[in-house]
N, C-alpha and C. Protein backbone atom coordinates (compact mmCIF):
# COMPACT_ATOMS: atom_id res chain seq x y z
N UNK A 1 -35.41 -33.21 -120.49
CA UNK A 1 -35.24 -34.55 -121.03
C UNK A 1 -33.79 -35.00 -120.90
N UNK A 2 -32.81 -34.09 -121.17
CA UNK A 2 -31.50 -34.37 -120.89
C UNK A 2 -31.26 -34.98 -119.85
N UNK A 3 -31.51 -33.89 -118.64
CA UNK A 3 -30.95 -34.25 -117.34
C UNK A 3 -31.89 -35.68 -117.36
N UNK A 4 -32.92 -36.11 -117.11
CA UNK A 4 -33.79 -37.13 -117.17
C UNK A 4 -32.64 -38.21 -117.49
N UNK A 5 -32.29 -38.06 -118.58
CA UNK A 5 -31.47 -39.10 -119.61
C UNK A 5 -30.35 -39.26 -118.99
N UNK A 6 -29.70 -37.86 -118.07
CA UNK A 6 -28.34 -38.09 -117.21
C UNK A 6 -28.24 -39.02 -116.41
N UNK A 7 -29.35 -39.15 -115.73
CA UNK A 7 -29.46 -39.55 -114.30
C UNK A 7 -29.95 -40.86 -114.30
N UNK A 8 -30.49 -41.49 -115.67
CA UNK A 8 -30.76 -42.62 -115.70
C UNK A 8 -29.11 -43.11 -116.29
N UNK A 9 -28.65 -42.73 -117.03
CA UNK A 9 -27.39 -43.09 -117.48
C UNK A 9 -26.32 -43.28 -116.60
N UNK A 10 -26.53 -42.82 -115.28
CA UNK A 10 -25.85 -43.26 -114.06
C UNK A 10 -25.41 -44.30 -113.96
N UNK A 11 -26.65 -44.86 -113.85
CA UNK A 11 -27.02 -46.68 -113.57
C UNK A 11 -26.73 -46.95 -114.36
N UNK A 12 -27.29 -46.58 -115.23
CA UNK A 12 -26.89 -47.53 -116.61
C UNK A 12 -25.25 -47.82 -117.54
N UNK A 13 -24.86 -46.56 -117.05
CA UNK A 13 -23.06 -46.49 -117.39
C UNK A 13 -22.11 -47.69 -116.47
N UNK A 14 -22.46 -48.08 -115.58
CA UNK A 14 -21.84 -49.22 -115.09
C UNK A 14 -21.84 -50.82 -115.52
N UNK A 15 -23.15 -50.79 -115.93
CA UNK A 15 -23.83 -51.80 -116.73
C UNK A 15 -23.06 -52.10 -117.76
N UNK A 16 -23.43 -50.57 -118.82
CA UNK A 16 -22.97 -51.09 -120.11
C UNK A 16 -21.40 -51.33 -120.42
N UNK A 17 -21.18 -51.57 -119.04
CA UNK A 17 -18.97 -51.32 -119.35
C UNK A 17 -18.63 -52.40 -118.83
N UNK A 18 -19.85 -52.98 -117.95
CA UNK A 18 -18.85 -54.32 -117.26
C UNK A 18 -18.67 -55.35 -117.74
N UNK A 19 -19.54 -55.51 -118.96
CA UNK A 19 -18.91 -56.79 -119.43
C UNK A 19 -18.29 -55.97 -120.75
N UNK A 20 -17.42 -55.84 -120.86
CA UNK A 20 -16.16 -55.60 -122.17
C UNK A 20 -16.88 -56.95 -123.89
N UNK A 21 -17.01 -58.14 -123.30
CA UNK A 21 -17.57 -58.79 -124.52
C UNK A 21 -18.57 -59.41 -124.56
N UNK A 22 -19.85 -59.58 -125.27
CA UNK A 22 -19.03 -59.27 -126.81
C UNK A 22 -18.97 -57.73 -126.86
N UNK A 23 -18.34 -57.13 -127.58
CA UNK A 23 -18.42 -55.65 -127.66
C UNK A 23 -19.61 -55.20 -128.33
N UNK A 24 -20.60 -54.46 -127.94
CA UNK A 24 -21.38 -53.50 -128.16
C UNK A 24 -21.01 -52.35 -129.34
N UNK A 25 -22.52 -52.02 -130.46
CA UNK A 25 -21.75 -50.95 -131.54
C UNK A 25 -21.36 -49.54 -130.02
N UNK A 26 -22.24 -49.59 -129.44
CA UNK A 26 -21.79 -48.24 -128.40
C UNK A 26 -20.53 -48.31 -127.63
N UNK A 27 -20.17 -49.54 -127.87
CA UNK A 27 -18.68 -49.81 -126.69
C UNK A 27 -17.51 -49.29 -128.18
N UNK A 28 -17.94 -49.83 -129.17
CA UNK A 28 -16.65 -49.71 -130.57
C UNK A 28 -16.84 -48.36 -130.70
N UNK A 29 -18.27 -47.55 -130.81
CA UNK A 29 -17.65 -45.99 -130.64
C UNK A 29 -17.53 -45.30 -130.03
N UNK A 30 -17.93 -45.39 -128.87
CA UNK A 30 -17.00 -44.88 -127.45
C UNK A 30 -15.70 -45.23 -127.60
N UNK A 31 -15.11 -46.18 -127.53
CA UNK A 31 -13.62 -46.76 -127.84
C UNK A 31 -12.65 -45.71 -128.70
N UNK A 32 -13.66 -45.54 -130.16
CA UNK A 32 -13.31 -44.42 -131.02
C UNK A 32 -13.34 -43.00 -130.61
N UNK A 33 -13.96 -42.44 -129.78
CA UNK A 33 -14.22 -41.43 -129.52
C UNK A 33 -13.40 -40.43 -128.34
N UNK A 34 -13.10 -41.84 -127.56
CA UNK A 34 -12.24 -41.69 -126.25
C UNK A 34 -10.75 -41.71 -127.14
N UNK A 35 -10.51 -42.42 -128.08
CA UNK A 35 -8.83 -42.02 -128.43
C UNK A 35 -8.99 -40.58 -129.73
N UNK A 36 -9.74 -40.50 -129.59
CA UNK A 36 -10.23 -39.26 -131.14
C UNK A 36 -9.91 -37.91 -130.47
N UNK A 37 -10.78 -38.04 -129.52
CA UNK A 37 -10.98 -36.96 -128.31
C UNK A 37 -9.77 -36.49 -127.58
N UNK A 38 -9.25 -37.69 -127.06
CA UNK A 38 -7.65 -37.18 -125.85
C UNK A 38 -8.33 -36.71 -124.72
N UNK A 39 -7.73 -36.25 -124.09
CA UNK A 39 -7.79 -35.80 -122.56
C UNK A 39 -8.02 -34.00 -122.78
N UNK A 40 -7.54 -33.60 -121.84
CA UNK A 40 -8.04 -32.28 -121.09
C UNK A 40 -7.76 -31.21 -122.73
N UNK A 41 -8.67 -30.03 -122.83
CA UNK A 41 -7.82 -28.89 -123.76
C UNK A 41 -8.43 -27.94 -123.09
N UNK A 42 -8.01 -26.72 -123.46
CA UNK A 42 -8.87 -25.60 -123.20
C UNK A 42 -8.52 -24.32 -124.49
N UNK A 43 -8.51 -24.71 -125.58
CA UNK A 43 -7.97 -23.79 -126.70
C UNK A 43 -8.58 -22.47 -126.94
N UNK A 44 -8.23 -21.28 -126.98
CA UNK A 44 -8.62 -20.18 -127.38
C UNK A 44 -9.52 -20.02 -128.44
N UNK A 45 -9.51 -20.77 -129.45
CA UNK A 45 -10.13 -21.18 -130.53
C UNK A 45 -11.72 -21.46 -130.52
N UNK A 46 -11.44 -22.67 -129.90
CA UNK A 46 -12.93 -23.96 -129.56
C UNK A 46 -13.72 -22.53 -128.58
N UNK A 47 -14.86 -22.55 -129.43
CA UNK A 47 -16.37 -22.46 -128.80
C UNK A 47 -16.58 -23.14 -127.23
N UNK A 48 -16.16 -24.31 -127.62
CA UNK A 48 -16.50 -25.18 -126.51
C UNK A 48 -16.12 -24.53 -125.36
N UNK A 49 -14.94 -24.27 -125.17
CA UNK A 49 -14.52 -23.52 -124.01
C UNK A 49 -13.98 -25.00 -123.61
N UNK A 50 -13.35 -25.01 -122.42
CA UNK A 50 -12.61 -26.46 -121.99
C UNK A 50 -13.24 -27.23 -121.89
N UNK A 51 -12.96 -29.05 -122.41
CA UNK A 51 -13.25 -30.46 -122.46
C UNK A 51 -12.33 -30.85 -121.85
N UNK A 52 -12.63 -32.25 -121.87
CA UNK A 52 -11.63 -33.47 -121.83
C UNK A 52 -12.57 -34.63 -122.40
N UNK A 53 -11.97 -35.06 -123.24
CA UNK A 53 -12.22 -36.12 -124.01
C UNK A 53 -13.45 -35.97 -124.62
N UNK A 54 -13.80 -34.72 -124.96
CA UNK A 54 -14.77 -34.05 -125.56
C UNK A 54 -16.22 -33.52 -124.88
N UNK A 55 -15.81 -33.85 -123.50
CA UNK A 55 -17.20 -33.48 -122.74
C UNK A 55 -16.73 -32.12 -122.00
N UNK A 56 -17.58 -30.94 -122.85
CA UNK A 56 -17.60 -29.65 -122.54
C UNK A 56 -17.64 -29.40 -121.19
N UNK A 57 -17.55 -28.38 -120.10
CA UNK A 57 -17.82 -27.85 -118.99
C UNK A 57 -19.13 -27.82 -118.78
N UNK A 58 -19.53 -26.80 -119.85
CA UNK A 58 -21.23 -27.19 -119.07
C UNK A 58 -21.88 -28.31 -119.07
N UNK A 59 -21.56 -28.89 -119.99
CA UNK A 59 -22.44 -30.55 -120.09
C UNK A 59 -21.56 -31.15 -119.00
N UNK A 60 -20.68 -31.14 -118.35
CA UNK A 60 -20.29 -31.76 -117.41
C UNK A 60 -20.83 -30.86 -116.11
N UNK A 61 -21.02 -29.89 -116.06
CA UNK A 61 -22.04 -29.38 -115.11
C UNK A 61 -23.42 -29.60 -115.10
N UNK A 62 -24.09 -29.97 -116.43
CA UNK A 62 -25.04 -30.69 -116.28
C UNK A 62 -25.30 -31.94 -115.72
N UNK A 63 -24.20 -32.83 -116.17
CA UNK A 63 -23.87 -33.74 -115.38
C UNK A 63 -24.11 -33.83 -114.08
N UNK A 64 -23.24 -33.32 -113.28
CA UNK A 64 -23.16 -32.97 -112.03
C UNK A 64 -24.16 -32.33 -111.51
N UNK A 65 -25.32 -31.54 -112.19
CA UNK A 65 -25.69 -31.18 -111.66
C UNK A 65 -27.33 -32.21 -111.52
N UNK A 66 -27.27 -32.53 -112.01
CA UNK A 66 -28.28 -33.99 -112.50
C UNK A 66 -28.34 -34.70 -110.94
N UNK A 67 -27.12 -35.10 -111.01
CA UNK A 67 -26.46 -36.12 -109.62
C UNK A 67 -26.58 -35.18 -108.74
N UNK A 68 -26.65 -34.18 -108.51
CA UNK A 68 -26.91 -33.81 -107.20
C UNK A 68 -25.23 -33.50 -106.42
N UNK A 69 -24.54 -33.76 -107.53
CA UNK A 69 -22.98 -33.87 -106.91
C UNK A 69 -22.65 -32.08 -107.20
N UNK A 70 -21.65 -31.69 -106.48
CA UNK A 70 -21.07 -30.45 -106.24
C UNK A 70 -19.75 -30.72 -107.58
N UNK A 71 -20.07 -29.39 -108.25
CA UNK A 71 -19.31 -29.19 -109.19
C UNK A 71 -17.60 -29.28 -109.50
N UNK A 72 -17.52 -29.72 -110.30
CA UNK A 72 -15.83 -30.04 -110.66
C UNK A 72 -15.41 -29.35 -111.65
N UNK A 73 -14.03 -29.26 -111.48
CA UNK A 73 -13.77 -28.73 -113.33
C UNK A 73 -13.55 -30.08 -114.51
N UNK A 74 -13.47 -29.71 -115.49
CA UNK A 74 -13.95 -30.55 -116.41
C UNK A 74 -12.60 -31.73 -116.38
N UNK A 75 -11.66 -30.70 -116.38
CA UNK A 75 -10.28 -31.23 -115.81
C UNK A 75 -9.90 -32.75 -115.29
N UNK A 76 -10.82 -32.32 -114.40
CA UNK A 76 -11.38 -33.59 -113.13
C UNK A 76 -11.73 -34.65 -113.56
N UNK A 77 -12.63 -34.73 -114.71
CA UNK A 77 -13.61 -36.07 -114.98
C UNK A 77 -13.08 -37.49 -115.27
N UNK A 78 -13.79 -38.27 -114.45
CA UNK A 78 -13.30 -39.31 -114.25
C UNK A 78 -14.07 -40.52 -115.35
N UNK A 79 -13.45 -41.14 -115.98
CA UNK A 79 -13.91 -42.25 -117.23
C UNK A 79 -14.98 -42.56 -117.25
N UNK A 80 -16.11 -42.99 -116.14
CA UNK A 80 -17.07 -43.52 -116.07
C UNK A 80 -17.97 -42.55 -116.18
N UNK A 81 -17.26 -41.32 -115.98
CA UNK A 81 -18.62 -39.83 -116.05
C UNK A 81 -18.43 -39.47 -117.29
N UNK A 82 -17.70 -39.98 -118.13
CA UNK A 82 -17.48 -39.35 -119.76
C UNK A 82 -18.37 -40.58 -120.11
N UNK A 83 -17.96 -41.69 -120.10
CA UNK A 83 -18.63 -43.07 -120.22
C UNK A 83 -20.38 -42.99 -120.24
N UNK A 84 -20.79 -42.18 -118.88
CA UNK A 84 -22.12 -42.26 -119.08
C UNK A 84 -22.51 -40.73 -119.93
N UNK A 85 -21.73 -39.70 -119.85
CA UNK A 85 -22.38 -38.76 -120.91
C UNK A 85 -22.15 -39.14 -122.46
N UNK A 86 -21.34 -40.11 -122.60
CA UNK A 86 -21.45 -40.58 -124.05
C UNK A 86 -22.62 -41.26 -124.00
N UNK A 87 -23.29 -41.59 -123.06
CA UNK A 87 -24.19 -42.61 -123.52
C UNK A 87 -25.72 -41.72 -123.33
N UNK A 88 -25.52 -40.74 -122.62
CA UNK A 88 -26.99 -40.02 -122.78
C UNK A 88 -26.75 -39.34 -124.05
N UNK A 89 -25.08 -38.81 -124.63
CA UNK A 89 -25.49 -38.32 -126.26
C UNK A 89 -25.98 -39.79 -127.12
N UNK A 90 -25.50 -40.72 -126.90
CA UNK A 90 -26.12 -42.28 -127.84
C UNK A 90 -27.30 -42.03 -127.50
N UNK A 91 -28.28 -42.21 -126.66
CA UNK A 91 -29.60 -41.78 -126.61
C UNK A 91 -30.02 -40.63 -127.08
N UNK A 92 -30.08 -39.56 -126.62
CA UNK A 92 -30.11 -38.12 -127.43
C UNK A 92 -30.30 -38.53 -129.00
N UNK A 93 -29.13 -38.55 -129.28
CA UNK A 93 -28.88 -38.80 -130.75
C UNK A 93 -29.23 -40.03 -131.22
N UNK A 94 -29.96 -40.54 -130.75
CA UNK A 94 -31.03 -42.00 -131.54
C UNK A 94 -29.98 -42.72 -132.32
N UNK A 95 -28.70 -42.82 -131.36
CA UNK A 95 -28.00 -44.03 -132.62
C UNK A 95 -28.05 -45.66 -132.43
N UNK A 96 -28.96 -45.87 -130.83
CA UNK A 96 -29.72 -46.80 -130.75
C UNK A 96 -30.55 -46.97 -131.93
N UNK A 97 -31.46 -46.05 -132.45
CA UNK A 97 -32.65 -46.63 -133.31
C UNK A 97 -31.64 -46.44 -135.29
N UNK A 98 -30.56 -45.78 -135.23
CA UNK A 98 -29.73 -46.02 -136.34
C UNK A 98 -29.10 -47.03 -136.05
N UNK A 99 -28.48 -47.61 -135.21
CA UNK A 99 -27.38 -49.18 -135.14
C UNK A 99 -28.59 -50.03 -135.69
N UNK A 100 -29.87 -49.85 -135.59
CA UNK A 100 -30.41 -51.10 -135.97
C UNK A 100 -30.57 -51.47 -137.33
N UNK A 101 -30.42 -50.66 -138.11
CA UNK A 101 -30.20 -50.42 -139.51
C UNK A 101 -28.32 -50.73 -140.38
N UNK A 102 -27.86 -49.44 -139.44
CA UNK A 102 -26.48 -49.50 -139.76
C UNK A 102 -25.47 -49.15 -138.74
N UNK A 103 -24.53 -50.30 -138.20
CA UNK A 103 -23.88 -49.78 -136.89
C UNK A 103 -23.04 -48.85 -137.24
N UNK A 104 -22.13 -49.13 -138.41
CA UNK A 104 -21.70 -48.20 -139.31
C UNK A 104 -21.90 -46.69 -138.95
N UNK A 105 -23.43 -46.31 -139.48
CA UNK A 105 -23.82 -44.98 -139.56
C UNK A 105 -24.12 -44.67 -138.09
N UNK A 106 -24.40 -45.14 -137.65
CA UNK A 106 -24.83 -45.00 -135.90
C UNK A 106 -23.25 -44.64 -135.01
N UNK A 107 -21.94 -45.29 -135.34
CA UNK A 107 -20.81 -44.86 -134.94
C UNK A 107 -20.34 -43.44 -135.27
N UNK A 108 -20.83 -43.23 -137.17
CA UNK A 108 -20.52 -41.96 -137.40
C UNK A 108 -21.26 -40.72 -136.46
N UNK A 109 -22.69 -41.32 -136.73
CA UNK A 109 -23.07 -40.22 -135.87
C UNK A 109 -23.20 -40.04 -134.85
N UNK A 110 -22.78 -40.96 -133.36
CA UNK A 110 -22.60 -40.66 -132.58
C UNK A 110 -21.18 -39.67 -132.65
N UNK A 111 -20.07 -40.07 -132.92
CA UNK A 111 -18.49 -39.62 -132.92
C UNK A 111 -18.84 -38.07 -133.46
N UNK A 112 -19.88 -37.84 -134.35
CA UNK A 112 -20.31 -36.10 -134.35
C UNK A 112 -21.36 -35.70 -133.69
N UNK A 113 -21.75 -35.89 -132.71
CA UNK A 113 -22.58 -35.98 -131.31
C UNK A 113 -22.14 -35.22 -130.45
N UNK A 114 -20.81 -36.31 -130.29
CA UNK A 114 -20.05 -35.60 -129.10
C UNK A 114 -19.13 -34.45 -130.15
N UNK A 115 -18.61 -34.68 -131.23
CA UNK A 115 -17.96 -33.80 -131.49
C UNK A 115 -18.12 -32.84 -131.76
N UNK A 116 -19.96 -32.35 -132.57
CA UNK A 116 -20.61 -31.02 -132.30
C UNK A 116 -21.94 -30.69 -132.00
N UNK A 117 -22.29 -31.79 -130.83
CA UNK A 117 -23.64 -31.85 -130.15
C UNK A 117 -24.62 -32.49 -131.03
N UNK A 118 -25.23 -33.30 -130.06
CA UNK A 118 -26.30 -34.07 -130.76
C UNK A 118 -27.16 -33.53 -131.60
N UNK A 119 -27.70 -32.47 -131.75
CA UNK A 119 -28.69 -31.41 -132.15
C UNK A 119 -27.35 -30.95 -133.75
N UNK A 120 -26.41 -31.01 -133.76
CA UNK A 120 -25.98 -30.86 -135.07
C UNK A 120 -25.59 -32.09 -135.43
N UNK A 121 -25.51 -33.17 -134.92
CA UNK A 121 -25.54 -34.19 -135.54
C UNK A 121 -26.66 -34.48 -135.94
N UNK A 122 -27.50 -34.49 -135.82
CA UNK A 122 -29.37 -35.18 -136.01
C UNK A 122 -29.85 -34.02 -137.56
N UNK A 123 -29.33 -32.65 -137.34
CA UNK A 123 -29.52 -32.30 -138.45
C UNK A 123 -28.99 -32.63 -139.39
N UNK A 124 -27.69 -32.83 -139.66
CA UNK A 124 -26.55 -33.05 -140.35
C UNK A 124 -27.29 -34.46 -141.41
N UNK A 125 -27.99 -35.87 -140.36
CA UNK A 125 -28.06 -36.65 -140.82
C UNK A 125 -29.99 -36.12 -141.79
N UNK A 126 -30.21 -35.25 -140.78
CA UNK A 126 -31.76 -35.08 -141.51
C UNK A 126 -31.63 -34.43 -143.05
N UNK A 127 -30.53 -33.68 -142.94
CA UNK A 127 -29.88 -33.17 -144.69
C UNK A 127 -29.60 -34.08 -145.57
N UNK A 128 -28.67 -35.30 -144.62
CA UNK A 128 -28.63 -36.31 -145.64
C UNK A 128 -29.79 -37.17 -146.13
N UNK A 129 -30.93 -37.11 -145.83
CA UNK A 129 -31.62 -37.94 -145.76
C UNK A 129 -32.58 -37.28 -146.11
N UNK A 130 -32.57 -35.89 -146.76
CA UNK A 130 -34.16 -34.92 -147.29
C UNK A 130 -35.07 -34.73 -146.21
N UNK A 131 -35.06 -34.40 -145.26
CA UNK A 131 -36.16 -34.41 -143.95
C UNK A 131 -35.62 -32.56 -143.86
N UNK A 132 -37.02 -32.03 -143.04
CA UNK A 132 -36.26 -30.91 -142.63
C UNK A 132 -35.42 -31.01 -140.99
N UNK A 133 -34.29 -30.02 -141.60
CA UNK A 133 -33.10 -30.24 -140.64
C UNK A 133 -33.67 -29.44 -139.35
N UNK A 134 -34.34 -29.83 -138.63
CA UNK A 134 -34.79 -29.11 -137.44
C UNK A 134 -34.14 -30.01 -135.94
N UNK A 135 -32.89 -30.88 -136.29
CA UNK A 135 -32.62 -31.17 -135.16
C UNK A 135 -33.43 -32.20 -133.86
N UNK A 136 -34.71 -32.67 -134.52
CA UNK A 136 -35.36 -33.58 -134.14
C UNK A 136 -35.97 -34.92 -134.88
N UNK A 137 -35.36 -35.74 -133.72
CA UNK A 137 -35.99 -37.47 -134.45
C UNK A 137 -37.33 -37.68 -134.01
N UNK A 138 -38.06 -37.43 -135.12
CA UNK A 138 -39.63 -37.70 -135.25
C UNK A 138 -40.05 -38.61 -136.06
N UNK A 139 -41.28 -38.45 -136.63
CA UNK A 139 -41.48 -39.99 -136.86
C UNK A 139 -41.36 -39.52 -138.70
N UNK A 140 -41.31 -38.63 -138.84
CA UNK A 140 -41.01 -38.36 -140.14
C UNK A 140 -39.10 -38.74 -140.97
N UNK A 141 -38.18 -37.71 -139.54
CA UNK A 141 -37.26 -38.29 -139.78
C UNK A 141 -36.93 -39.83 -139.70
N UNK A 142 -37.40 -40.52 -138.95
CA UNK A 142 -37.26 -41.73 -138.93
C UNK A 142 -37.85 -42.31 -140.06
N UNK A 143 -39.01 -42.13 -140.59
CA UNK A 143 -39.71 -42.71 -141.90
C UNK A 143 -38.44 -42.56 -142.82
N UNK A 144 -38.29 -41.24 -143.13
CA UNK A 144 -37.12 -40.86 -144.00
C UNK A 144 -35.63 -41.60 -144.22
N UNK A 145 -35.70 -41.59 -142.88
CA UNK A 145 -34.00 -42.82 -142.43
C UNK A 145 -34.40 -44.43 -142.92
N UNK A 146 -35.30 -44.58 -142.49
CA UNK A 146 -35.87 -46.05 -142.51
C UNK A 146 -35.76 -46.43 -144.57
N UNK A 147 -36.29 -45.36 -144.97
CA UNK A 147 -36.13 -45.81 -146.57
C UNK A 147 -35.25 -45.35 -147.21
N UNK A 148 -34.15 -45.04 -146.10
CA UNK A 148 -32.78 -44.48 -146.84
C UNK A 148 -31.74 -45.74 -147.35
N UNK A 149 -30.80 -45.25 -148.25
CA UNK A 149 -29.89 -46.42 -148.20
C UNK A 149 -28.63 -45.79 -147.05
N UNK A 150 -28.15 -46.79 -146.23
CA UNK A 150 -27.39 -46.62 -145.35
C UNK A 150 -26.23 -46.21 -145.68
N UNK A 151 -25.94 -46.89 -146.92
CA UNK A 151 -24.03 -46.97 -147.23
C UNK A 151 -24.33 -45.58 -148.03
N UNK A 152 -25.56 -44.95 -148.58
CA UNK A 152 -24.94 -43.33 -149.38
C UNK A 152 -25.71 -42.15 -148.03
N UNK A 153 -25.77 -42.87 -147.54
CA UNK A 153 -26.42 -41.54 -146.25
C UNK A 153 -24.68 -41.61 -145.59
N UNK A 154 -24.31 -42.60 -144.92
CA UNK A 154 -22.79 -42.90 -144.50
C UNK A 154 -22.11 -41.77 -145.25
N UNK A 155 -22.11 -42.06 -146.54
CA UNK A 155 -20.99 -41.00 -147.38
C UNK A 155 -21.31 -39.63 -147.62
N UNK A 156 -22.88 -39.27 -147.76
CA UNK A 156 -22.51 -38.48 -148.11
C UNK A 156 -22.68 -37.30 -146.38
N UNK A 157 -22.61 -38.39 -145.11
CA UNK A 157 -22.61 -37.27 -144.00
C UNK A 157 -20.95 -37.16 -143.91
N UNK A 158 -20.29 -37.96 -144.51
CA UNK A 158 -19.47 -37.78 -144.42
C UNK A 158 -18.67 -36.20 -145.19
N UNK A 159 -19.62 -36.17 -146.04
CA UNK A 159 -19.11 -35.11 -147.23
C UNK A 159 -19.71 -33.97 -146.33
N UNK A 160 -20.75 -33.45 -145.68
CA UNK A 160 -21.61 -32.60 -144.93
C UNK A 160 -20.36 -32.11 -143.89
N UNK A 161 -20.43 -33.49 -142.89
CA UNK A 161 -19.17 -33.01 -141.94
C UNK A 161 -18.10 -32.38 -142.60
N UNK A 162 -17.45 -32.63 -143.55
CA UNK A 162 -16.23 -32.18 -144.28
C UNK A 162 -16.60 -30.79 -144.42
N UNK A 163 -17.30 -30.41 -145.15
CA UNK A 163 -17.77 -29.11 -145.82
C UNK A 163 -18.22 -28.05 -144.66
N UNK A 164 -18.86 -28.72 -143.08
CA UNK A 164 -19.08 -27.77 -142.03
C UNK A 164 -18.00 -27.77 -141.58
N UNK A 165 -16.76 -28.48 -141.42
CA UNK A 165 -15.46 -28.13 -140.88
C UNK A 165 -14.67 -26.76 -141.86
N UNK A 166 -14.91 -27.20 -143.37
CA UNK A 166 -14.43 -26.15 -144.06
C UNK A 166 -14.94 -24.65 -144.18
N UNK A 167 -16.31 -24.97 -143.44
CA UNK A 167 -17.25 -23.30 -143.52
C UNK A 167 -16.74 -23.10 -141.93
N UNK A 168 -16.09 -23.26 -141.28
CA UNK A 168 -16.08 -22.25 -139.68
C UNK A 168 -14.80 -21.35 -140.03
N UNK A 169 -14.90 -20.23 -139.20
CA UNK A 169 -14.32 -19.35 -139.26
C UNK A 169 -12.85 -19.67 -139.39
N UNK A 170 -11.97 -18.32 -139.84
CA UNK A 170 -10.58 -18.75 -140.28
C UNK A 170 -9.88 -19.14 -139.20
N UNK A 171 -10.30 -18.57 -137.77
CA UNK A 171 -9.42 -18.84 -136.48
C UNK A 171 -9.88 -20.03 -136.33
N UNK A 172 -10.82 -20.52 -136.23
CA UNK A 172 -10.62 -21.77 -136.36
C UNK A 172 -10.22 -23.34 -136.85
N UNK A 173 -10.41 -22.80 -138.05
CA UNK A 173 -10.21 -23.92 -139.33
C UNK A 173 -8.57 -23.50 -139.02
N UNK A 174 -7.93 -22.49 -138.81
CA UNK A 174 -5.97 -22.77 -138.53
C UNK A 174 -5.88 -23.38 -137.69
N UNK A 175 -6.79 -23.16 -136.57
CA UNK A 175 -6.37 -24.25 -135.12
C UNK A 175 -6.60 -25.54 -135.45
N UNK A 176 -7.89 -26.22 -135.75
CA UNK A 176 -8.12 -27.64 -136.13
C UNK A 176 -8.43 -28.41 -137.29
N UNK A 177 -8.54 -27.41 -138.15
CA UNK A 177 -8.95 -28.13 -139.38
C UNK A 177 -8.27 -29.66 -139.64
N UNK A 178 -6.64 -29.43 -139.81
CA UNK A 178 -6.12 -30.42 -139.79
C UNK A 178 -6.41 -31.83 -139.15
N UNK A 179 -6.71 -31.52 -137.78
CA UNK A 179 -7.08 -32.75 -137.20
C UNK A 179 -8.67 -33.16 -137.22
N UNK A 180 -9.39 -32.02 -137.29
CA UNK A 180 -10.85 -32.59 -137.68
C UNK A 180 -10.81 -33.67 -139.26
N UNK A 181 -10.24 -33.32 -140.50
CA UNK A 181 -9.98 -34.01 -141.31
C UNK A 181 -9.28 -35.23 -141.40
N UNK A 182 -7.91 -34.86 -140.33
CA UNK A 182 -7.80 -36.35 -139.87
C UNK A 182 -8.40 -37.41 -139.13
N UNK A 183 -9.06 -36.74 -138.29
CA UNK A 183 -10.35 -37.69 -137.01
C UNK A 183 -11.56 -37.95 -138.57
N UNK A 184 -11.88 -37.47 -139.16
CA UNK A 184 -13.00 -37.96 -140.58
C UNK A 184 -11.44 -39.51 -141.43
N UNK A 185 -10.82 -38.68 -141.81
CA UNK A 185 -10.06 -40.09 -142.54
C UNK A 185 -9.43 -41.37 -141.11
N UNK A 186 -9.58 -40.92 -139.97
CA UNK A 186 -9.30 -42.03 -139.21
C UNK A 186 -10.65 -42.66 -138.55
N UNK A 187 -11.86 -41.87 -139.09
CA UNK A 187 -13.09 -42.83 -138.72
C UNK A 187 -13.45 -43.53 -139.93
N UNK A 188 -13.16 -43.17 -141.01
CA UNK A 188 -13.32 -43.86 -142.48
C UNK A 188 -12.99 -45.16 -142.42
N UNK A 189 -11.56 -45.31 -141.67
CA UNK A 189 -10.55 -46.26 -141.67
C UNK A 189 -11.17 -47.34 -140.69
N UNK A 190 -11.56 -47.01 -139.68
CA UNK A 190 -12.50 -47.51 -138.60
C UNK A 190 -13.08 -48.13 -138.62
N UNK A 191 -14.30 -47.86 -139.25
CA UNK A 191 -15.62 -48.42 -140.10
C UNK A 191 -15.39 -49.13 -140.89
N UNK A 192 -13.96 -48.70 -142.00
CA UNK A 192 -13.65 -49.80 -143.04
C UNK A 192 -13.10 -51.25 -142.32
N UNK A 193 -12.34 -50.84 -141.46
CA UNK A 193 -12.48 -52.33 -140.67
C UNK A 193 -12.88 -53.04 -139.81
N UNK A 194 -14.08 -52.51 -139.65
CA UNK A 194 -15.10 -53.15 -139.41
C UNK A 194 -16.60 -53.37 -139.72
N UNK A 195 -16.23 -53.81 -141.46
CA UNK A 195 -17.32 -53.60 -142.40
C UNK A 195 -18.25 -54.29 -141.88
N UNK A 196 -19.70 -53.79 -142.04
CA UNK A 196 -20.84 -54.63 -141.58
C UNK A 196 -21.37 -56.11 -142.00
């Protein structure tokens, strides 16, 4: 289903960038995500193993490998190939069928999508929302979302994310904690100005 979703996002990543206005909720958190993110790392720390601008190696080999294109290092990636894997995690992660409710909550949870895969974002929000956290949008989680209130699901994934940054291991939480807490109080800030 992924790759499926890659390869249509091809096409579709050119589309959704060429017209800049009006801005799109997916263009305001991409926007967020691309300065959150930065460019290239490869930290001893991160699981991930090397990104740039938060798109892992293998998902960028998925990428590539979708397209039929011969592999790059992650190093390499060029805007429009981060551009369209943000947008197969916006699909993935159903923040199409959340923007329609709350663009708000649909920014948050894309921006923890990419930041710890769609599949822990989707749980994250199924906790907030009493569903079981199995990492899939079904029609139950969606029932569940649908009669949620938006602005205390918002807060309290916010409190979830906080508390899974504070449970990872000690080598990690020394390497990033700091800035994961700051990327949460600089998406707070985000959202606050641009209240719904």
């Amino acid at each position: 289903m992924l790759l499926l979703t890659l390869v249509v996002t091809t096409m579709v990543a050119t589309t959704a960038f060429a017209d800049e206005t009006p801005e799109t909720t997916f263009q305001k958190a991409t926007a967020f995500v691309l300065d959150s993110e930065g460019g290239y790392s490869d930290h001893v720390a991160d699981t991930g193993g090397a990104t740039n601008y938060g798109v892992t190696q293998v998902a960028y080999d998925s990428w590539q490998d979708s397209l039929d294109k011969r592999r790059r290092p992650v190093s390499q990636i060029e805007l429009w190939e981060v551009k369209g894997i943000y947008y197969a995690y916006w699909l993935e992660a159903r923040c199409y069928e959340i923007e329609e409710v709350s663009p708000a909550l649909a920014i948050a949870h894309f921006d923890w999508a990419i930041n710890a895969g769609p599949s822990q974002a989707m749980r994250t929000l199924q906790r907030c929302i009493g569903t079981e956290a199995d990492g899939i949008w079904g029609p139950k989680t969606r029932a569940a979302f649908l009669k949620s209130d938006p602005a205390e699901v918002l807060e309290e994934y916010f409190e979830r994310r906080e508390r899974f940054y504070r449970s990872q291991p000690e080598e990690r939480r020394d390497a990033f904690l700091s800035g994961w807490l700051n990327r949460l109080d600089k998406l707070r800030n985000f959202l606050s100005d641009r209240e719904e």
